[in-house]
Protein backbone atom coordinates (compact mmCIF):
# COMPACT_ATOMS: atom_id res chain seq x y z
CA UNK A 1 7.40 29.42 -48.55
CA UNK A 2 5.47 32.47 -48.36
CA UNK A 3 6.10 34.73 -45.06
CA UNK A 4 2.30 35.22 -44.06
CA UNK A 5 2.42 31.19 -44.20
CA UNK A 6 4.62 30.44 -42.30
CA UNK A 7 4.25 33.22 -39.79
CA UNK A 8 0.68 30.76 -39.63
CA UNK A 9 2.61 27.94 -38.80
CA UNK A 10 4.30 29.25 -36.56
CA UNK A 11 1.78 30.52 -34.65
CA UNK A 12 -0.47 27.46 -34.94
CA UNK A 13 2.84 25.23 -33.24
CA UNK A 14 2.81 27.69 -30.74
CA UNK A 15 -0.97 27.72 -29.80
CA UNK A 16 -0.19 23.62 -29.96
CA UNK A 17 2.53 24.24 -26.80
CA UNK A 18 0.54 26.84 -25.03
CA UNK A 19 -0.96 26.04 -21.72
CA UNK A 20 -3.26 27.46 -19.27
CA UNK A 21 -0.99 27.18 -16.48
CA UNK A 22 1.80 29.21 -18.19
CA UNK A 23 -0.97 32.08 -19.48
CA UNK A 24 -2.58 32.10 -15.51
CA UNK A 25 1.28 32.25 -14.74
CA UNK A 26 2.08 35.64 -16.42
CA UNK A 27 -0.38 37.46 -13.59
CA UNK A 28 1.89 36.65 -10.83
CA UNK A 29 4.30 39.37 -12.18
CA UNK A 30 1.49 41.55 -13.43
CA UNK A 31 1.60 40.65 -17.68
CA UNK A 32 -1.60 41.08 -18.73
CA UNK A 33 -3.02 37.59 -20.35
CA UNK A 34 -5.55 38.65 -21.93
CA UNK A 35 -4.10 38.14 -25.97
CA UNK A 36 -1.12 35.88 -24.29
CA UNK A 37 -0.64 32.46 -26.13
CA UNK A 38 0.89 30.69 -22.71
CA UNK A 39 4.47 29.17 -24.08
CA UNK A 40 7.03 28.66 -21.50
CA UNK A 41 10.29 30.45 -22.43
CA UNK A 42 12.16 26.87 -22.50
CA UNK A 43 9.63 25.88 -25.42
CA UNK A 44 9.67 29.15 -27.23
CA UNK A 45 13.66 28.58 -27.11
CA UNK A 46 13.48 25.17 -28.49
CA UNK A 47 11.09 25.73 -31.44
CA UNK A 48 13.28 29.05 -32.55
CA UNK A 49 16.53 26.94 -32.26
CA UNK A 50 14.52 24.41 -35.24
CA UNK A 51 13.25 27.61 -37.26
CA UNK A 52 16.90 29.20 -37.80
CA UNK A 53 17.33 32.77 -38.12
CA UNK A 54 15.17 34.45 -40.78
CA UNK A 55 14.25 38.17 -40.33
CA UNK A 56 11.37 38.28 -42.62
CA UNK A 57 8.63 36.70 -40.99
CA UNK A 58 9.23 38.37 -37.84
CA UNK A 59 8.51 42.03 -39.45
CA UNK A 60 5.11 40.47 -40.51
CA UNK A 61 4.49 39.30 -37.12
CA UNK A 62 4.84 42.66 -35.75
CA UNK A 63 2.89 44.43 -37.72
């Protein structure tokens, strides 16, 4: 699978788990929300565990 792809997925499960309460959250300890996707940690943990550890797409997400 290409890396750009899949760095799409990943993104687009993400947006699928984000809420509103988790973005509104991330002012209480003063993260700005403004480009936040609003995943809880314990989510973000579980969907990484299923995506194993490949270094590639994360030096496209970065970019």
């Amino acid at each position: 699978m290409a890396v750009a792809k899949q760095v799409t997925e990943v993104l687009a499960a993400l947006q699928k788990k984000s809420t509103k309460k988790v973005r509104e959250g991330l002012l209480r300890f003063g993260i700005p929300n403004d480009k936040a996707i609003g995943v809880s940690v314990g989510d973000l943990r579980t969907y990484a565990k299923g995506l194993g550890r490949d270094q590639a797409p994360s030096g496209i997400a970065c970019r």
